[in-house]
C-alpha atoms as a PDB file:
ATOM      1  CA  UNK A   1      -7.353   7.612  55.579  1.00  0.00           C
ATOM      2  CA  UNK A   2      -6.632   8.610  59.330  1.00  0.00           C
ATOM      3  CA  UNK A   3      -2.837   8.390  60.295  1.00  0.00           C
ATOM      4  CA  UNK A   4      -2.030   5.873  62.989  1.00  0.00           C
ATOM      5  CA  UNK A   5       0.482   6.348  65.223  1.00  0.00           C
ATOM      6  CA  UNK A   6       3.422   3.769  64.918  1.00  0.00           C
ATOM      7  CA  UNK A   7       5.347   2.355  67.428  1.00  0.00           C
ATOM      8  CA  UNK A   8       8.516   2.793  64.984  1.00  0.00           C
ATOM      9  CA  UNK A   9       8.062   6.873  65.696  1.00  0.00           C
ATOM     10  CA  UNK A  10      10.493   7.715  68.945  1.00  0.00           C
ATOM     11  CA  UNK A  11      12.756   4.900  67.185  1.00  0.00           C
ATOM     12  CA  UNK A  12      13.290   6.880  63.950  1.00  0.00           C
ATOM     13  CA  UNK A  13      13.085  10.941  66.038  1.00  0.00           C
ATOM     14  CA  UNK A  14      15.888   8.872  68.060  1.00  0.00           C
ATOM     15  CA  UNK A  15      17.860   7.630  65.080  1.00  0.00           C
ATOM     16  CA  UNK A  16      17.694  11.012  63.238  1.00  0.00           C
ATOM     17  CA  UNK A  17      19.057  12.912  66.310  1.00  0.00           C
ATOM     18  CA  UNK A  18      21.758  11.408  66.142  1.00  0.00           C
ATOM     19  CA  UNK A  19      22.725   9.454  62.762  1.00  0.00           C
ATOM     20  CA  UNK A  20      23.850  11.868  59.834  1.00  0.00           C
ATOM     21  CA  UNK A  21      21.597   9.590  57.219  1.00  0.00           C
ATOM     22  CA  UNK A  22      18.397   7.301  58.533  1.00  0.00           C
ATOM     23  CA  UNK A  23      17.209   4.572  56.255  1.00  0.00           C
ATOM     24  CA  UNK A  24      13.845   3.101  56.672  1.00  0.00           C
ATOM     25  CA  UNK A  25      13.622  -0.354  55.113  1.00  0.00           C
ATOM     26  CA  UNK A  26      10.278  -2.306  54.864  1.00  0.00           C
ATOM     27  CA  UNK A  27       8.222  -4.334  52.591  1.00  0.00           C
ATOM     28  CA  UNK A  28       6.006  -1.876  50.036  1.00  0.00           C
ATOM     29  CA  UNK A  29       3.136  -0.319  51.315  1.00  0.00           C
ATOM     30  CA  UNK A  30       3.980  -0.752  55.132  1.00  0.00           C
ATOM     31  CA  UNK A  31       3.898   2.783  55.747  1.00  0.00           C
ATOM     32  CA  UNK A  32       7.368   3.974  55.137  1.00  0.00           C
ATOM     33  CA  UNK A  33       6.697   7.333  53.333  1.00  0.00           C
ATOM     34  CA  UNK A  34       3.391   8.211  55.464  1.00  0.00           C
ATOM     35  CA  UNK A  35       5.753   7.698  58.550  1.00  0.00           C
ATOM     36  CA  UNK A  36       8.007  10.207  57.235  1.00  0.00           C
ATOM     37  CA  UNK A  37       5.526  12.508  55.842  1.00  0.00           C
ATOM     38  CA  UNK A  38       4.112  12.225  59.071  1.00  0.00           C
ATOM     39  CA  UNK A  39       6.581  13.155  61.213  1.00  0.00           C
ATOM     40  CA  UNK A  40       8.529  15.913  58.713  1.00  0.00           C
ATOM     41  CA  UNK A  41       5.614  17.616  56.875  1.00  0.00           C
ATOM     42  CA  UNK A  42       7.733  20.378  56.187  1.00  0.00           C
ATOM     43  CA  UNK A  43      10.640  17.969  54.584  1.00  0.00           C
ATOM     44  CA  UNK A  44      11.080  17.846  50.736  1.00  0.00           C
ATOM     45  CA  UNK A  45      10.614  14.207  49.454  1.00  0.00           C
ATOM     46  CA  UNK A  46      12.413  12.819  46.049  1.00  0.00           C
ATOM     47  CA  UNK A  47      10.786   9.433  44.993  1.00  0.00           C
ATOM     48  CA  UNK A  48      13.058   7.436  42.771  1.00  0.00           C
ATOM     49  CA  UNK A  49      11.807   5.838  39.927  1.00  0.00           C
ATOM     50  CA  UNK A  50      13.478   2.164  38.200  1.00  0.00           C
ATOM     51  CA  UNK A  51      13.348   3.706  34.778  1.00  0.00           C
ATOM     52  CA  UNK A  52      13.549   7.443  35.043  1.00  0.00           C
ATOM     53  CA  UNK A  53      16.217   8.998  36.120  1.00  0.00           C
ATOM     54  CA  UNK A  54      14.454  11.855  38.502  1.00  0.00           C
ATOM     55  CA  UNK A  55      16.016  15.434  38.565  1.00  0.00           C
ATOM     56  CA  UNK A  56      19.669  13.507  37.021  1.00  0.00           C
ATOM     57  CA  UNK A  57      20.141  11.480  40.125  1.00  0.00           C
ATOM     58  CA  UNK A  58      21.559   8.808  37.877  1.00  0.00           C
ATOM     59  CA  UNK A  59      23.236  10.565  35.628  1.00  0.00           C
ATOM     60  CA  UNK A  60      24.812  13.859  37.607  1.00  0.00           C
ATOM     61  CA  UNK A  61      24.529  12.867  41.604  1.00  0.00           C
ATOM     62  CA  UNK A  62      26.812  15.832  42.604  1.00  0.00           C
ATOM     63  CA  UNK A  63      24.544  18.503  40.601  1.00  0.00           C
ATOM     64  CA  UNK A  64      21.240  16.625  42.376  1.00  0.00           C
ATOM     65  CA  UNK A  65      22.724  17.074  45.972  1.00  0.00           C
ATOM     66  CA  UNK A  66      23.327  20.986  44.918  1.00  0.00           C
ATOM     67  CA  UNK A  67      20.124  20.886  43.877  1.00  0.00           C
ATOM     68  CA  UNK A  68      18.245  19.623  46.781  1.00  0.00           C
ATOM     69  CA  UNK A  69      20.173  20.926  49.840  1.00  0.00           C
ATOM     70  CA  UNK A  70      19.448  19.009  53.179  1.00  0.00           C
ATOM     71  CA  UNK A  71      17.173  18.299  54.951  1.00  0.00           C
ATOM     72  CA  UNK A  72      15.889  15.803  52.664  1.00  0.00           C
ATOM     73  CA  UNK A  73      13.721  12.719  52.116  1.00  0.00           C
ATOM     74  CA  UNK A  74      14.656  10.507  49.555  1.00  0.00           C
ATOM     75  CA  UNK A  75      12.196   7.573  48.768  1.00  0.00           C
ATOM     76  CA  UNK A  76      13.248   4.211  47.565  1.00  0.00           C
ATOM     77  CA  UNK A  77      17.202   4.723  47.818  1.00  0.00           C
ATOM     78  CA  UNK A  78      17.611   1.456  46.017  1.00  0.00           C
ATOM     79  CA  UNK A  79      16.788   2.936  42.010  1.00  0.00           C
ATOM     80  CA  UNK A  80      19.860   4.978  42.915  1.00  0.00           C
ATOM     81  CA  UNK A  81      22.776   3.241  44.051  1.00  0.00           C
ATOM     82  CA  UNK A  82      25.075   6.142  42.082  1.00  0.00           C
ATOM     83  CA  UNK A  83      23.909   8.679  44.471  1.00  0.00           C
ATOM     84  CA  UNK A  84      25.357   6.742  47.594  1.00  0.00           C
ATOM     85  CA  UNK A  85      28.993   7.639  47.123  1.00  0.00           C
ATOM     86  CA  UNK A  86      28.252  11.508  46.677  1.00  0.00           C
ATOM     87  CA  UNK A  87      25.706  11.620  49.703  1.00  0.00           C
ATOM     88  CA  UNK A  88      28.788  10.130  51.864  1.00  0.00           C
ATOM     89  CA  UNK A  89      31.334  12.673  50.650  1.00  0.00           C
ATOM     90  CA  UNK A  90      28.443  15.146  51.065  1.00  0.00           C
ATOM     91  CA  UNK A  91      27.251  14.148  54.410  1.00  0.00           C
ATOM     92  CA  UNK A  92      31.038  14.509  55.997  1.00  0.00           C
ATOM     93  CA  UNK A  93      31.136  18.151  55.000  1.00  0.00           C
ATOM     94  CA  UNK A  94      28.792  18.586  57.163  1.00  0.00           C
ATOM     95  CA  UNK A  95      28.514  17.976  61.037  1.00  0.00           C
ATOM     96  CA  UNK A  96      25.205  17.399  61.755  1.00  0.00           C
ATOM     97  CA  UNK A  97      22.211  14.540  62.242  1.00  0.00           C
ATOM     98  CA  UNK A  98      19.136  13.794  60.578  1.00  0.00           C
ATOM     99  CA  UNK A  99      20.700  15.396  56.854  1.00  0.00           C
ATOM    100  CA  UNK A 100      18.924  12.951  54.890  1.00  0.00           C
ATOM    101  CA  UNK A 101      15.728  10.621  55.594  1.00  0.00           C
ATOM    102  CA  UNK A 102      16.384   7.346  53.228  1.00  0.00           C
ATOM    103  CA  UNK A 103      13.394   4.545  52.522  1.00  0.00           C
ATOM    104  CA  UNK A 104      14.054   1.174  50.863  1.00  0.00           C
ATOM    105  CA  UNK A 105      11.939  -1.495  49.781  1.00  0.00           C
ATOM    106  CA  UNK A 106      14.610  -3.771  48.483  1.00  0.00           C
ATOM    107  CA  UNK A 107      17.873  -4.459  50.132  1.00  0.00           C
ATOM    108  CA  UNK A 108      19.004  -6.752  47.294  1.00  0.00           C
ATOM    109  CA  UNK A 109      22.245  -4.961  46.746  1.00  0.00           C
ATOM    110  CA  UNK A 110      20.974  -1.741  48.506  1.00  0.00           C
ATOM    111  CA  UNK A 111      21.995  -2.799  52.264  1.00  0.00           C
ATOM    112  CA  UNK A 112      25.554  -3.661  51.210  1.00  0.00           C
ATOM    113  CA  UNK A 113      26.015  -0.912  49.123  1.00  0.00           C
ATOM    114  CA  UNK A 114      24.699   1.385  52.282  1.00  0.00           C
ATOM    115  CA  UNK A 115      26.847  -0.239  54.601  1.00  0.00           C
ATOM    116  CA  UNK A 116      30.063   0.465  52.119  1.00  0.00           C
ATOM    117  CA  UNK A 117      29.528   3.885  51.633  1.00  0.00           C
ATOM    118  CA  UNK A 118      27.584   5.127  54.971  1.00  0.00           C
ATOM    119  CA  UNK A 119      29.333   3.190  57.110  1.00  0.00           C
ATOM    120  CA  UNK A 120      28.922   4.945  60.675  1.00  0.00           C
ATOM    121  CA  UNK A 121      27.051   7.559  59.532  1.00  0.00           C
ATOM    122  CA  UNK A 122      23.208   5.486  58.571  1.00  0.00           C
ATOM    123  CA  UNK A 123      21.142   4.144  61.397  1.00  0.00           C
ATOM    124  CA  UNK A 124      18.664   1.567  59.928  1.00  0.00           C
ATOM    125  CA  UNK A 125      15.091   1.011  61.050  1.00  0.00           C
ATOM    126  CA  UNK A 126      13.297  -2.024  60.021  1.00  0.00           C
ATOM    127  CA  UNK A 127       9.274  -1.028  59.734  1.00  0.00           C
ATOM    128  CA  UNK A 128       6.663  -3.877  59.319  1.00  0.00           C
ATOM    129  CA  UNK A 129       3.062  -4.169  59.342  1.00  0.00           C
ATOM    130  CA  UNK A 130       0.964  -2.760  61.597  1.00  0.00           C
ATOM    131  CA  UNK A 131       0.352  -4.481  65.341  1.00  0.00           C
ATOM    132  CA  UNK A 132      -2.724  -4.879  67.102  1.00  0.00           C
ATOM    133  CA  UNK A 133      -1.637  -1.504  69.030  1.00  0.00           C
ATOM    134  CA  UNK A 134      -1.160   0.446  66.166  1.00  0.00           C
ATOM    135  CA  UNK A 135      -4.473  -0.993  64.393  1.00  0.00           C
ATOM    136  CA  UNK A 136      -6.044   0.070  67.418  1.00  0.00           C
ATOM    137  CA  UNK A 137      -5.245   3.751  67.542  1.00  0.00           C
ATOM    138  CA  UNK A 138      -2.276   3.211  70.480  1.00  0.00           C
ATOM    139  CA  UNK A 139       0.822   3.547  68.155  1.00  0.00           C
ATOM    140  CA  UNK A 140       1.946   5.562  70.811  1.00  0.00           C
ATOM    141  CA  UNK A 141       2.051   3.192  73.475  1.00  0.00           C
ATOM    142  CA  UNK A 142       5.146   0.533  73.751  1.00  0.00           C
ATOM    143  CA  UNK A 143       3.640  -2.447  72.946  1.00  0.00           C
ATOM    144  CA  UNK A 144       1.589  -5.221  74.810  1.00  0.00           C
ATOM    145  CA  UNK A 145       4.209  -7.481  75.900  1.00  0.00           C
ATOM    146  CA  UNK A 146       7.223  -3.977  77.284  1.00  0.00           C
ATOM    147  CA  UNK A 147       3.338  -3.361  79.200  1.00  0.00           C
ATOM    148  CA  UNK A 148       3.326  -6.919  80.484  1.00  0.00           C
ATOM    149  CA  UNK A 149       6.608  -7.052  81.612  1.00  0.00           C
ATOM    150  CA  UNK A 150       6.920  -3.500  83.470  1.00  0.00           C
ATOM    151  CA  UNK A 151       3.546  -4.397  85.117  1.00  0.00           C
ATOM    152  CA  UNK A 152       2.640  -8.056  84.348  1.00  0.00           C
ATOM    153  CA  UNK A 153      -0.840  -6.550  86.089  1.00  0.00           C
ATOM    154  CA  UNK A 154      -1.703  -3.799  84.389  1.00  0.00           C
ATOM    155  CA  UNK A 155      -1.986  -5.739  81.243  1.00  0.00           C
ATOM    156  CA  UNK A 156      -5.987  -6.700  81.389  1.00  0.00           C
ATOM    157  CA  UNK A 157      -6.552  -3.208  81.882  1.00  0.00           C
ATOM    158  CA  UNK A 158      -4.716  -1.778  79.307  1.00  0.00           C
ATOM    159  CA  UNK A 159      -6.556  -4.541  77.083  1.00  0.00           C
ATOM    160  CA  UNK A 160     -10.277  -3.326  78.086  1.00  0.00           C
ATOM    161  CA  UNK A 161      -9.743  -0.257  76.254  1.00  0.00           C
ATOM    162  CA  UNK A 162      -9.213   0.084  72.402  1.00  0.00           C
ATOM    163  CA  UNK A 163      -7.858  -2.994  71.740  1.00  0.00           C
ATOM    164  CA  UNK A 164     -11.480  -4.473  71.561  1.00  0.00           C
ATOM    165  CA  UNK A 165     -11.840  -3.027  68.588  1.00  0.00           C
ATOM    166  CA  UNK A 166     -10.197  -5.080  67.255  1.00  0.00           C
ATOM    167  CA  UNK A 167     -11.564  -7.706  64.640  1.00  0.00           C
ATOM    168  CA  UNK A 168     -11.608 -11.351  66.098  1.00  0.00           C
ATOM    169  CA  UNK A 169      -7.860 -13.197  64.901  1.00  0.00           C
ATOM    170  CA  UNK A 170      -9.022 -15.143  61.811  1.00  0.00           C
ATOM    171  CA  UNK A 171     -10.574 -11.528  60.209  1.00  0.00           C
ATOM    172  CA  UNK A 172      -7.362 -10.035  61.202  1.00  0.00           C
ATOM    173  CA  UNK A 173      -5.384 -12.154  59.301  1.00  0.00           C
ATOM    174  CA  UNK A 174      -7.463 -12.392  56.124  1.00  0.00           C
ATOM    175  CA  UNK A 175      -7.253  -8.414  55.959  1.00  0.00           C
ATOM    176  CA  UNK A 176      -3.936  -8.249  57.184  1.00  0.00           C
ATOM    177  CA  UNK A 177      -1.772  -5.255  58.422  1.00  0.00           C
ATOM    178  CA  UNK A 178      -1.010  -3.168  56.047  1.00  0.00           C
ATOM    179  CA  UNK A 179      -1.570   0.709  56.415  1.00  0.00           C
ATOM    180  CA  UNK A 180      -3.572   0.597  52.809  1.00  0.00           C
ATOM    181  CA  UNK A 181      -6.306  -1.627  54.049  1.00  0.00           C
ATOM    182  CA  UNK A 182      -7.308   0.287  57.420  1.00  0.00           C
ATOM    183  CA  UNK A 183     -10.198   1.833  56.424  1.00  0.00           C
ATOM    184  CA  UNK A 184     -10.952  -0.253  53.051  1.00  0.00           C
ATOM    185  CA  UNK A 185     -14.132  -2.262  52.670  1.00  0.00           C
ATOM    186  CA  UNK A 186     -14.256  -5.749  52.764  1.00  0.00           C
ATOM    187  CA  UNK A 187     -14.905  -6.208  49.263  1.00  0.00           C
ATOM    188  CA  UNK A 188     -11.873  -4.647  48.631  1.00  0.00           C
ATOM    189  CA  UNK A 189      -9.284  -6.665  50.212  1.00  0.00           C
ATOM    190  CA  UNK A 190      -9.156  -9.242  48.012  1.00  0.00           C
ATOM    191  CA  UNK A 191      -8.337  -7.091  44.720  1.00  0.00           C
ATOM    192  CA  UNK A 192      -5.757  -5.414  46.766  1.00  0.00           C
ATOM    193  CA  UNK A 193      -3.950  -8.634  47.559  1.00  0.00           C
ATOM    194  CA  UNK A 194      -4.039  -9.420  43.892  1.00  0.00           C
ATOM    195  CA  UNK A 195      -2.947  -6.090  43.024  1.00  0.00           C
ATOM    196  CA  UNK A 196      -0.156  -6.262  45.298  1.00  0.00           C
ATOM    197  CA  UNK A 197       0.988  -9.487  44.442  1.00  0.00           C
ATOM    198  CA  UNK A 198       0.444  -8.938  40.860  1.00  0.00           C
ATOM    199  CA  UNK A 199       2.221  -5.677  40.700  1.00  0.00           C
ATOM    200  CA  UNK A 200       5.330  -7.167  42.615  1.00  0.00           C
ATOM    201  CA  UNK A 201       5.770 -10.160  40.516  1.00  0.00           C
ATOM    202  CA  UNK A 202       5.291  -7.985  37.265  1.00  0.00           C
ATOM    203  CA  UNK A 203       7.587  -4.955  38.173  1.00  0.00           C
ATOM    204  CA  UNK A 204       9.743  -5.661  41.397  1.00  0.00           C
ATOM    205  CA  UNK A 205      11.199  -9.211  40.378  1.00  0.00           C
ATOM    206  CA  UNK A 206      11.510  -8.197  36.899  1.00  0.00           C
ATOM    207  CA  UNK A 207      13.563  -5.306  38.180  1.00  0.00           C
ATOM    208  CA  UNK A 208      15.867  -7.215  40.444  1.00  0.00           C
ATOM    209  CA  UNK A 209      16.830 -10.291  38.843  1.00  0.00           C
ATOM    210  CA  UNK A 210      16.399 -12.064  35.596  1.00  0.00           C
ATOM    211  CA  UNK A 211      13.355 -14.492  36.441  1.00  0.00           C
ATOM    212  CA  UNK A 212      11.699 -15.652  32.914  1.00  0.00           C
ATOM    213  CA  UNK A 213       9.317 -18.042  34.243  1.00  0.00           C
ATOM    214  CA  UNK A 214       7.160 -15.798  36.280  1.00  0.00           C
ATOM    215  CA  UNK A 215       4.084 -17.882  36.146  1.00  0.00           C
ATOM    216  CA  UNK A 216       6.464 -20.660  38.036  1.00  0.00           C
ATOM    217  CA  UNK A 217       7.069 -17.536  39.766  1.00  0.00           C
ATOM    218  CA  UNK A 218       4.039 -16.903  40.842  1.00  0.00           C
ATOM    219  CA  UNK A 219       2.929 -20.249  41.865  1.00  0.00           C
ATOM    220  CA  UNK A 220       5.764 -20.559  44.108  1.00  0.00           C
ATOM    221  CA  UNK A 221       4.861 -17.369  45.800  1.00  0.00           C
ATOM    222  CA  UNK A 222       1.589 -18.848  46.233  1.00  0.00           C
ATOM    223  CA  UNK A 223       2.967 -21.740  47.413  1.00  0.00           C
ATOM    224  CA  UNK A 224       4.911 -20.205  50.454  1.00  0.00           C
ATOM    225  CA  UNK A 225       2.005 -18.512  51.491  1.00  0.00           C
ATOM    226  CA  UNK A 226       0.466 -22.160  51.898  1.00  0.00           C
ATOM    227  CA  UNK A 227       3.074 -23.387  53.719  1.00  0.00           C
ATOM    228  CA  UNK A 228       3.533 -20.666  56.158  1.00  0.00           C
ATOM    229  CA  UNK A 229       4.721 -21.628  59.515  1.00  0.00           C
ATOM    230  CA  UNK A 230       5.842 -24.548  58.763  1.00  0.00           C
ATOM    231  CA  UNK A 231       9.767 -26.003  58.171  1.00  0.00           C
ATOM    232  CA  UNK A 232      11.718 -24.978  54.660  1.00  0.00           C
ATOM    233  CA  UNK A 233      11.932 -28.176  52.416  1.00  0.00           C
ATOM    234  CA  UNK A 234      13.408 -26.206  49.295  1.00  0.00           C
ATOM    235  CA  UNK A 235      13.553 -29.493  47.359  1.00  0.00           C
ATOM    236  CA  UNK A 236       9.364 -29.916  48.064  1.00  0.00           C
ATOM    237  CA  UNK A 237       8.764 -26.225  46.969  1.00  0.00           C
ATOM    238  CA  UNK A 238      11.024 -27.622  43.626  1.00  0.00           C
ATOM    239  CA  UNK A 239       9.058 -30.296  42.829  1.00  0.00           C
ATOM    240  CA  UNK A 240       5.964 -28.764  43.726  1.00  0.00           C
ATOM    241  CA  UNK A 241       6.753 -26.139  41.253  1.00  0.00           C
ATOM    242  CA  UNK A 242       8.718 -27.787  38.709  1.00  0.00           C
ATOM    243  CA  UNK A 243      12.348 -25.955  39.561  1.00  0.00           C
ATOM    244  CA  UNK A 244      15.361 -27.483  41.086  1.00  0.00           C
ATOM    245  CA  UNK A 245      15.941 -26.896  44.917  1.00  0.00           C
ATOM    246  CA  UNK A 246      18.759 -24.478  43.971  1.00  0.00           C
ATOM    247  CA  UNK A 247      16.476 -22.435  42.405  1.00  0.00           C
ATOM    248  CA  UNK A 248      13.782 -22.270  44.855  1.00  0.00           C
ATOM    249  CA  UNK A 249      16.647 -21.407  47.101  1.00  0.00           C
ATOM    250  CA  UNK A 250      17.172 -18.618  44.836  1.00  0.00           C
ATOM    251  CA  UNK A 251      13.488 -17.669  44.672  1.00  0.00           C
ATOM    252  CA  UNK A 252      13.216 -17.886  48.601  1.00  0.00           C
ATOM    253  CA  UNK A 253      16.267 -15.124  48.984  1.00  0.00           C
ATOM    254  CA  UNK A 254      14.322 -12.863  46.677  1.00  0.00           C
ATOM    255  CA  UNK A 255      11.343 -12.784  49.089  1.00  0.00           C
ATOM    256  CA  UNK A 256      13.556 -12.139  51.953  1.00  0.00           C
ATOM    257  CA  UNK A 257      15.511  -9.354  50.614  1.00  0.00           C
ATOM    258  CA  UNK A 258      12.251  -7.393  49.576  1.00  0.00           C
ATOM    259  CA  UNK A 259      10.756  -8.100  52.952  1.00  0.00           C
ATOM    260  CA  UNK A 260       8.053 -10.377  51.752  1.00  0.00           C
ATOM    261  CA  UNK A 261       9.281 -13.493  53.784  1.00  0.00           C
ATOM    262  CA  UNK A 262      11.077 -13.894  57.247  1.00  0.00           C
ATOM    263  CA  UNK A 263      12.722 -16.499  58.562  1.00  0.00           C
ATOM    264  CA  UNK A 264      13.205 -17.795  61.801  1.00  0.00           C
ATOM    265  CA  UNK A 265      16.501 -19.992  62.732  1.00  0.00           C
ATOM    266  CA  UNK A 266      15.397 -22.705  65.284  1.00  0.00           C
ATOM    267  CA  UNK A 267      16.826 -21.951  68.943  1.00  0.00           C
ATOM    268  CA  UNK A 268      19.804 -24.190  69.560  1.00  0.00           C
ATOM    269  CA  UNK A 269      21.014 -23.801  73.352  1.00  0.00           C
ATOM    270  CA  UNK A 270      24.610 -23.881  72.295  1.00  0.00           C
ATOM    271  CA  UNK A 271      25.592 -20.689  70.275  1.00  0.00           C
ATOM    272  CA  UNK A 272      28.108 -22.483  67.351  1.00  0.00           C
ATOM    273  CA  UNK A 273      25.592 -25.017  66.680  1.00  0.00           C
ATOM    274  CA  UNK A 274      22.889 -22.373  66.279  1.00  0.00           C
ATOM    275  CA  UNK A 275      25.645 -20.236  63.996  1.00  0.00           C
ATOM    276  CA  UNK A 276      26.070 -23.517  61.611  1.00  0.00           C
ATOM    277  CA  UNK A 277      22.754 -24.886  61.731  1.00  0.00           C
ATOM    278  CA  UNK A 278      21.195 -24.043  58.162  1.00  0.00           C
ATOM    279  CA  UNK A 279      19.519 -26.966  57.125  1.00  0.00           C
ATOM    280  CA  UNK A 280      16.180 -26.146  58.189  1.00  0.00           C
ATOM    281  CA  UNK A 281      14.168 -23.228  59.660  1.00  0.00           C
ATOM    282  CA  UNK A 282      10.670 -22.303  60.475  1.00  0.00           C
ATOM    283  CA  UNK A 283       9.220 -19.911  58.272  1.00  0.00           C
ATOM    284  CA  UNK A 284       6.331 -16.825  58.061  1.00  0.00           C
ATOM    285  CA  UNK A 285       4.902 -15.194  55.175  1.00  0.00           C
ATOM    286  CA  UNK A 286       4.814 -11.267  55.391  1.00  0.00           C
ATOM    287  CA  UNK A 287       2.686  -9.870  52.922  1.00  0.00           C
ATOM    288  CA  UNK A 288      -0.270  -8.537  54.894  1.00  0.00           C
ATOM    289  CA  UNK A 289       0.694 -10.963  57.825  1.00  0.00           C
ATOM    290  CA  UNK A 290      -0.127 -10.521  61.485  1.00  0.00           C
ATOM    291  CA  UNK A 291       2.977  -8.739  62.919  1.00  0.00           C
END
């Protein structure tokens, strides 16, 4: 597969000029490690496993940092959470950005934990799926709409080129954004899907919390995807699945804190309403979505 430029890429050289430790958080299989590989080929990486504890991380997190000197990458932070205290004590010995490249598919925990121990010294970039830009092959561009707004005219223009390419908005959103599916057949995309959703039900939620009815599970995450874009009725998705409302509330916090589900707060013109409104939301699948 051909890399594509991301729009994420002077974000993160920016971040790691500066910030002693960059974490790059993101649903699985948006891109997080190729972005890094990417841009610091010559950078060692050290994926984390949930059940083996790679090199002694776990067990000895001193002895791994003497091990593995900066600069480093170190992929999917979150099986580690031991390491986080030595990395601070390790990363104020030493004055000097971009030390250690972080990537985190869960922020169950992870995020706190981060903010605890790196306080000051992480900048955090948020990477999603891939935008019509970046499908296209102009990662390195800003965007359509920082276009539109330097030069509201140029926009047609900058439209005429690559960008119609670009399959019509229905196709786009049946295959998606993720990096995975760029160059994959047709046939293809629906096993991956499956495969994804399969594998995250199976291993991720497992991992995180103690969910026993994962066929409920499941047909509550397909139920979300049904009900995308529209308002959050957590005693519907309850009934609909056979949970309470607490519950579904509980299920709905797991997809946001592995990046599977955003949520968008309705616009109130005065700011302490919209701090204390909670009661209802609009809503947006992210698996695969159009970002």
């Amino acid at each position: 597969m051909n890399y594509r430029n991301r729009h994420a890429e002077k974000t993160l050289l920016r971040l790691k000029s500066f910030f002693k430790v960059v974490l790059v958080t993101g649903a699985r299989q948006v891109g997080k490690s190729t972005l890094l590989a990417h841009l610091f080929p010559d950078m060692k990486t050290i994926v984390f496993d949930p059940v083996q504890d790679i090199y002694g991380a776990r067990q000895d997190p001193d002895l791994f940092l003497n091990n593995f000197p900066p600069p480093l990458i170190l992929d999917e932070i979150q099986f580690v959470p031991e390491l986080l205290p030595s990395l601070k004590r390790r990363v104020d010995q030493i004055d000097s950005p971009g030390q250690y490249l972080l990537t985190g598919s869960q922020n169950i925990e992870m995020l706190s934990s981060i903010s605890e121990s790196l306080a000051g010294r992480v900048g955090i970039l948020p990477l999603e799926g891939m935008t019509a830009f970046e499908l296209a092959g102009m990662g390195k561009q800003n965007g359509w709409l920082p276009a539109y707004l330097d030069t509201p005219d140029a926009l047609p223009g900058l439209l005429d080129g690559k960008i119609k390419l670009l399959p019509n908005l229905t196709r786009a959103l049946w295959r998606g954004t993720l990096p995975g599916l760029l160059d994959a057949p047709d046939e293809i995309v629906p096993d991956y899907f499956r495969s994804y959703i399969q594998t995250y039900v199976e291993r991720d939620v497992r991992l995180m919390k103690d969910i026993r009815e994962l066929a409920a599970f499941s047909q509550f995450l397909g139920l979300t995807g049904a009900l995308t874009a529209q308002e959050i009725n957590t005693s519907q998705f309850g009934r609909d699945v056979g949970v309470t409302p607490a519950t579904a509330r509980k299920w709905l916090d797991l997809l946001v804190n592995t990046y599977q589900w955003l949520e968008l707060f309705p616009y109130q013109g005065n700011t302490v309403k919209r701090e204390k409104n909670g009661d209802a939301y609009d809503f947006m699948l992210f698996i695969g979505g159009w970002m």
